[in-house]
Protein backbone atom coordinates (compact mmCIF):
# COMPACT_ATOMS: atom_id res chain seq x y z
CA UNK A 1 -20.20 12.19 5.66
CA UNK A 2 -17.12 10.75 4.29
CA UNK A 3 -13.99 11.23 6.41
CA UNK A 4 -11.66 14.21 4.55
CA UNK A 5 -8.57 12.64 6.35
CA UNK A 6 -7.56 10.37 3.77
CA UNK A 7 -4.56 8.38 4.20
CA UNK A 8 -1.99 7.66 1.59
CA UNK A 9 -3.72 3.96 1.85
CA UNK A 10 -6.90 5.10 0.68
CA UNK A 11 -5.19 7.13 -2.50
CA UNK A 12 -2.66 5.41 -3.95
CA UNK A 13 -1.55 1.52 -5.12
CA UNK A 14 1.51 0.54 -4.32
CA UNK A 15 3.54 -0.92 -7.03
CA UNK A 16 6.59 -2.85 -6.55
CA UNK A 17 9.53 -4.41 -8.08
CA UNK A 18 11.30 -2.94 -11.39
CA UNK A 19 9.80 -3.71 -14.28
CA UNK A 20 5.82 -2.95 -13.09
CA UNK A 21 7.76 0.61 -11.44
CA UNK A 22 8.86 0.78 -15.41
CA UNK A 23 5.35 0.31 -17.04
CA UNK A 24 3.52 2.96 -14.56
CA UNK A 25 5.93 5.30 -15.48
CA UNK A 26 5.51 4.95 -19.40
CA UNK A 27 1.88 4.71 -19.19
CA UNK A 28 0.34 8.06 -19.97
CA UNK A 29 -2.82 7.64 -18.12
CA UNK A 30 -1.19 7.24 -14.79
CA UNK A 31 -0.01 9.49 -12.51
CA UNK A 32 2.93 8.67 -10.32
CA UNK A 33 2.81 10.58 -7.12
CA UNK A 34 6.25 9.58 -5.98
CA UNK A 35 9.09 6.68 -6.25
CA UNK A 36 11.01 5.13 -2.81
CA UNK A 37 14.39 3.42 -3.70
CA UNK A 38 16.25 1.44 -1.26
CA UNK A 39 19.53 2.86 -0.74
CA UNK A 40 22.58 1.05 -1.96
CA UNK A 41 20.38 0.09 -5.47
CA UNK A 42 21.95 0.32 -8.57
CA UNK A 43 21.82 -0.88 -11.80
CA UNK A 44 21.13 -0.48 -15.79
CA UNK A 45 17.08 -0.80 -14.60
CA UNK A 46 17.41 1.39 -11.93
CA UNK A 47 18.94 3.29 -13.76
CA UNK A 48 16.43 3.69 -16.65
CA UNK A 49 13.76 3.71 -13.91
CA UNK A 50 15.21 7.44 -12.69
CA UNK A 51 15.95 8.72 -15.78
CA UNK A 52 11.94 8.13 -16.56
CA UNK A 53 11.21 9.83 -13.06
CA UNK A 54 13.33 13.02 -13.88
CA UNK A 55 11.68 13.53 -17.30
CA UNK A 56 8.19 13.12 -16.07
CA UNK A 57 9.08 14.94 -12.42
CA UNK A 58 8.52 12.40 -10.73
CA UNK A 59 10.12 12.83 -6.85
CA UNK A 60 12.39 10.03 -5.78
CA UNK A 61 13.02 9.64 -2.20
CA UNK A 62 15.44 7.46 -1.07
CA UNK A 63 15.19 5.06 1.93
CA UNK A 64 16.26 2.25 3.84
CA UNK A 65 16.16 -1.10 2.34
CA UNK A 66 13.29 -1.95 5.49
CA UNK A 67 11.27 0.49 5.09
CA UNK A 68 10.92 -0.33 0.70
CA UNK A 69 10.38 -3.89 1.81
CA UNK A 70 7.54 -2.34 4.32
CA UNK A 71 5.82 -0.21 1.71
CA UNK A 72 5.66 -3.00 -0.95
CA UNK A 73 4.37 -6.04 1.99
CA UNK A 74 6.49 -8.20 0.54
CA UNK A 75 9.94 -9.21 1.54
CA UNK A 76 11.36 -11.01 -1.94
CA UNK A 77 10.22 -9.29 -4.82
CA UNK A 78 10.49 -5.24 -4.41
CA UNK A 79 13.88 -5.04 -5.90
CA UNK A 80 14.64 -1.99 -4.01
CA UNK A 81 12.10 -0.15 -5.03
CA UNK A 82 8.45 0.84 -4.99
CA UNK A 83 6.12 3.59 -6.52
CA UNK A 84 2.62 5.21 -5.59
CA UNK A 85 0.17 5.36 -8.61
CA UNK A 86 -3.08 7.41 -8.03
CA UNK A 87 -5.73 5.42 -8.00
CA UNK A 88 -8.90 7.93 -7.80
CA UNK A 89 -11.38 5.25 -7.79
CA UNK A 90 -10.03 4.05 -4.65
CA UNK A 91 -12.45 4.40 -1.88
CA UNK A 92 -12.49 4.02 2.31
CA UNK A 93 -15.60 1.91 2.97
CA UNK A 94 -17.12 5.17 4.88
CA UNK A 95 -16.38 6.99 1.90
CA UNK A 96 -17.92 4.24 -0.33
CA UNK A 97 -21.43 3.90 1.67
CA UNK A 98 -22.30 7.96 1.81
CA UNK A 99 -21.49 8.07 -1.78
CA UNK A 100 -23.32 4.35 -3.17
CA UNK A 101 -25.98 4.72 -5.05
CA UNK A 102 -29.77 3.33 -3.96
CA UNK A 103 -29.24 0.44 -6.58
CA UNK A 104 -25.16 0.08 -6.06
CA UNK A 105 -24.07 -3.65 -6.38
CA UNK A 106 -20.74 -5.06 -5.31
CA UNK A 107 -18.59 -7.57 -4.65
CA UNK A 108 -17.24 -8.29 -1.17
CA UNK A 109 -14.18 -10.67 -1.35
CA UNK A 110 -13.48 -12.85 1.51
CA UNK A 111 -10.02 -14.40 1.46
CA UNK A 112 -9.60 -14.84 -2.11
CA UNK A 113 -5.99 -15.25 -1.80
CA UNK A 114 -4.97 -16.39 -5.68
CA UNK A 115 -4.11 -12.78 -6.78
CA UNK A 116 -4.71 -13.67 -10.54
CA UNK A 117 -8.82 -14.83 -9.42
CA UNK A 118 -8.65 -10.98 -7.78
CA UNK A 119 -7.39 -9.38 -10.62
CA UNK A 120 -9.65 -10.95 -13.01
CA UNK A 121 -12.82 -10.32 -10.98
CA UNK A 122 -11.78 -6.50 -10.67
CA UNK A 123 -11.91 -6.83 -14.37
CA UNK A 124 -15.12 -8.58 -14.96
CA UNK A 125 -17.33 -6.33 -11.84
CA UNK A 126 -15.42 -2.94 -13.89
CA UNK A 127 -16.75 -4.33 -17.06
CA UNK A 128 -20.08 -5.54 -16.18
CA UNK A 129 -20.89 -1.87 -14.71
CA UNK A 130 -21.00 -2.90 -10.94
CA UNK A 131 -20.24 -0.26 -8.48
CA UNK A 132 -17.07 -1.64 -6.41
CA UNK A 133 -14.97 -4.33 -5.45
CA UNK A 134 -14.50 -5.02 -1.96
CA UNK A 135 -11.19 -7.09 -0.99
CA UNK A 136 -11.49 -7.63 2.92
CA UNK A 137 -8.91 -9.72 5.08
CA UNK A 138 -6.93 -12.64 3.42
CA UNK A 139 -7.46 -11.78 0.00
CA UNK A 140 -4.53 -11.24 -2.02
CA UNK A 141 -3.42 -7.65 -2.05
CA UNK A 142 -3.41 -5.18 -5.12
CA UNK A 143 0.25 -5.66 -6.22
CA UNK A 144 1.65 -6.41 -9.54
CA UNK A 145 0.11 -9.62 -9.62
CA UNK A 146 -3.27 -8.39 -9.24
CA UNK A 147 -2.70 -5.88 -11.68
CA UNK A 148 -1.99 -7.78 -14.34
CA UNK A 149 -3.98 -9.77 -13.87
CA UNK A 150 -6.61 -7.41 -14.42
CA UNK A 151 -5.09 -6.19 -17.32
CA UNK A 152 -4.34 -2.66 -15.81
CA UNK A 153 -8.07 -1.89 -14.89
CA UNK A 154 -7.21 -2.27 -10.83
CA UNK A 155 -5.31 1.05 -11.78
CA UNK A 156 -9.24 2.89 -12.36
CA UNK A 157 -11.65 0.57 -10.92
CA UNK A 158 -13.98 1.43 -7.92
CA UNK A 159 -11.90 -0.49 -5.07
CA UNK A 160 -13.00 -0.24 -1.69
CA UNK A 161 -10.65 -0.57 1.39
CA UNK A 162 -12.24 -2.74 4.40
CA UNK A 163 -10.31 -4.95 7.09
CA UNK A 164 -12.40 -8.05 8.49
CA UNK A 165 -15.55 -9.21 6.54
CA UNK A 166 -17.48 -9.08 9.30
CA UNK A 167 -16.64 -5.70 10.46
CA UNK A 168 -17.52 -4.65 6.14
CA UNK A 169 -21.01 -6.69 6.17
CA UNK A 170 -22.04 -5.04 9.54
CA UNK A 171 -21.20 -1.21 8.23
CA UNK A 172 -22.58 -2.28 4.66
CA UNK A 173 -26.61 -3.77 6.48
CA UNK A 174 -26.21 -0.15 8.09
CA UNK A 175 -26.58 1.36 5.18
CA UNK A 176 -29.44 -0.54 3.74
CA UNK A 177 -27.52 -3.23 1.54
CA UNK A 178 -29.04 -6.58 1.51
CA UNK A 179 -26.03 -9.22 1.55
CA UNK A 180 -25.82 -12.41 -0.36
CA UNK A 181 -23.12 -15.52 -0.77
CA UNK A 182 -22.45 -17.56 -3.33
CA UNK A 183 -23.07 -21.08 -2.33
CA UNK A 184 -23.01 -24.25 -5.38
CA UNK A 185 -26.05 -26.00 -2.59
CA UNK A 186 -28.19 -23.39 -1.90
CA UNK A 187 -31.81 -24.23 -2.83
CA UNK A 188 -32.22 -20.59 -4.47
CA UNK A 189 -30.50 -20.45 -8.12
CA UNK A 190 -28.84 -17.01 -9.38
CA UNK A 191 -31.75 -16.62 -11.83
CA UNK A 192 -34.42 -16.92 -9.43
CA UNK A 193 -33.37 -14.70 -6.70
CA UNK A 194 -34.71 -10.98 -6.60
CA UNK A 195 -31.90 -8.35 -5.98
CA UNK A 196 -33.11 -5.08 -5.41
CA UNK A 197 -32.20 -1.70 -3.56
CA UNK A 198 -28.37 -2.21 -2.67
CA UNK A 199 -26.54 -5.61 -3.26
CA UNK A 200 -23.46 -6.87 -1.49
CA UNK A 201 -22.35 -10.62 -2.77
CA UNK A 202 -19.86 -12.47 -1.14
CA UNK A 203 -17.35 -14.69 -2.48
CA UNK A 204 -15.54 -17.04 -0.54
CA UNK A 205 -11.87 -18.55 -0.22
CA UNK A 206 -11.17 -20.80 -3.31
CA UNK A 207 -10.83 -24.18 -1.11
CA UNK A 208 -13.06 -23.16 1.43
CA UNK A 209 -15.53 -21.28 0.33
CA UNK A 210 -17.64 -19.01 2.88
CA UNK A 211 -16.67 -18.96 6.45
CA UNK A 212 -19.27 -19.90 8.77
CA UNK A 213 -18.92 -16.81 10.34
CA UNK A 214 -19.64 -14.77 7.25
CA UNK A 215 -22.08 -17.21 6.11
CA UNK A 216 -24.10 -16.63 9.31
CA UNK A 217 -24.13 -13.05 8.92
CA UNK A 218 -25.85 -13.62 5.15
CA UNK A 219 -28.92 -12.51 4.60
CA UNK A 220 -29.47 -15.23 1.80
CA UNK A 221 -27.00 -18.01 -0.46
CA UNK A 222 -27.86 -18.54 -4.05
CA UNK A 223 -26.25 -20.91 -6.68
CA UNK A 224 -25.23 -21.07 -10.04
CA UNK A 225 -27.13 -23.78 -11.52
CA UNK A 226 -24.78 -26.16 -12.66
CA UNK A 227 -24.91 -29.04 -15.41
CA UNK A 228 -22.76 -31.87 -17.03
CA UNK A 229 -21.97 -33.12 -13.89
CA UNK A 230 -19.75 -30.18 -12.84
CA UNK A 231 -19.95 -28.95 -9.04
CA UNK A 232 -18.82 -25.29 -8.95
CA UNK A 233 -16.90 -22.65 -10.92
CA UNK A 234 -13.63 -21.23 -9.86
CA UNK A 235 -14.45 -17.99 -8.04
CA UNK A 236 -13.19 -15.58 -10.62
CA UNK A 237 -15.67 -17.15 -13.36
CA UNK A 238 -18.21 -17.85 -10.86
CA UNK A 239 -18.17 -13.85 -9.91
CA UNK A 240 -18.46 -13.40 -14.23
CA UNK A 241 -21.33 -14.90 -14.23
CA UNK A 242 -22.83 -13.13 -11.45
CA UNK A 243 -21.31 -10.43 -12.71
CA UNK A 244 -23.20 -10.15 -15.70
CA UNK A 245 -26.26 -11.74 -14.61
CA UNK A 246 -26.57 -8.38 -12.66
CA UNK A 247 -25.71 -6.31 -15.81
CA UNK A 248 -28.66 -8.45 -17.63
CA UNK A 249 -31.03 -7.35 -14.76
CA UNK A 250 -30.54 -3.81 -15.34
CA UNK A 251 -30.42 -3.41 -18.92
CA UNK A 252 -33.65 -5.73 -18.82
C-alpha cells in the first residue's frame, strides 16, 4: 500500500528565483501552496510578487536568507525567494508501483544532468501517453530550468521521486517490470524488441551513457538503428523516439 505520510517533497515543486515565482502565480491552473522570502528582500519585483500572493491568498512566510537558498538547492539564483506549486502528479516510487498499471511504461533517468534534455523528455513521455518519468541521482533537478524546458508540463506530468538507480531498478523488478537501456551497440534494434507487461527504460548520462553498474542490473539493451553515418541521438530525442515507438505499439 502506498505510504499516507507524504512529505512536502513528494507534493510540491519547488520554484525559485523571481520571475518563474511571477509566472506560477499568474497561471490559473496552478495552485500555489505557499511563498518563502528571504528576509531583508525588497524591491519593485518583490514587490509585485506579494501583491499577486495577497490577491490570490497566497501565505508568505518569511525566512532566513539560508534556509531560501536551502529550499531552492541552489546557492546563486533564488533571489530571495522560492514558492511551492502542487504538483498532483507527483508520485513516491512506493506510491508509483501499487498504483502502475499491468502495461505501465516509463522512463528511468540516470544522471541526465542537462536540465533542458530533462525537461524536454518530461514533455515528449507526457505526450506520447507513457505512465511516468523517473529522475534518479545526478539528473538535473525540477527547477525553472527544467520547467521550461518542458514548456510547463513538469507542472502535471506523472514524476516519480527515487534516489540511486540502483536502489529504483531493484524496487521496480519487484514489482514485475522488465528493465531495458538504451545502448547505440546493442545487437537488438528498438523495432525488434518485444516489450510487454511493465516497461522500465533507462537512459544514461549524456557523455557517458549507462553506468556499468546500472547496465549490469539490465535485463536487456536495445538500439536505435541509426543511418547516414550518424552514431547516436542526444538523449532527449533519443527518449522521443522511444517515446513514441511505444505509443505506436499500443495504438497498433
Amino acid at each position: 500500500m502506498p505510504d499516507d505520510r507524504r512529505s512536502p517533497r513528494d507534493s510540491f515543486i519547488t520554484v525559485y528565483g523571481r520571475m518563474p515565482v511571477q509566472e506560477v502565480l499568474r497561471d490559473p491552473g496552478l495552485d500555489v501552496d505557499k511563498l518563502v522570502v528571504a528576509h531583508g528582500s525588497g524591491g519593485h519585483s518583490l514587490e509585485a510578487i506579494l501583491r499577486l500572493a495577497e490577491e490570490q491568498r497566497v501565505p508568505v512566510e518569511w525566512s532566513s536568507a539560508q534556509r531560501v537558498k536551502l529550499l531552492a538547492g541552489n546557492g546563486k539564483h533564488d533571489q530571495g525567494i522560492v514558492a511551492d506549486v502542487e504538483a498532483p502528479g507527483l508520485r513516491s516510487l512506493e506510491e508509483y508501483v501499487a498504483e502502475a498499471p499491468a502495461d505501465a511504461g516509463l522512463l528511468l533517468l540516470d544522471g541526465v544532468s542537462n536540465p533542458a534534455n530533462v525537461g524536454m523528455i518530461i514533455r515528449t513521455a507526457t505526450a506520447a501517453g507513457l505512465a511516468a518519468v523517473l529522475p534518479s541521482h545526478g539528473t538535473a533537478a525540477i527547477g525553472p530550468l527544467v520547467i521550461k524546458a518542458s514548456a510547463g508540463v513538469a507542472y502535471r506530468a506523472t514524476i516519480v521521486r527515487c534516489r540511486r538507480t540502483i536502489d529504483a531498478l531493484t524496487r521496480l523488478h519487484a514489482a514485475g517490470f522488465a528493465s531495458y537501456g538504451l545502448d547505440s551497440l546493442a545487437a537488438t534494434t528498438l523495432y525488434d524488441a518485444d516489450f510487454r507487461g511493465r516497461c522500465a527504460f533507462v537512459l544514461g548520462n549524456e557523455t557517458d551513457g549507462l553506468s556499468p553498474e546500472v547496465e549490469a542490473r539490465l535485463g536487456d539493451l536495445v538500439a536505435i538503428p541509426m543511418s547516414g553515418g550518424v552514431e547516436s541521438l542526444n538523449v532527449a530525442s533519443a527518449a522521443a523516439v522511444l517515446a513514441f515507438e511505444l505509443a505506436r505499439r499500443r495504438s497498433a
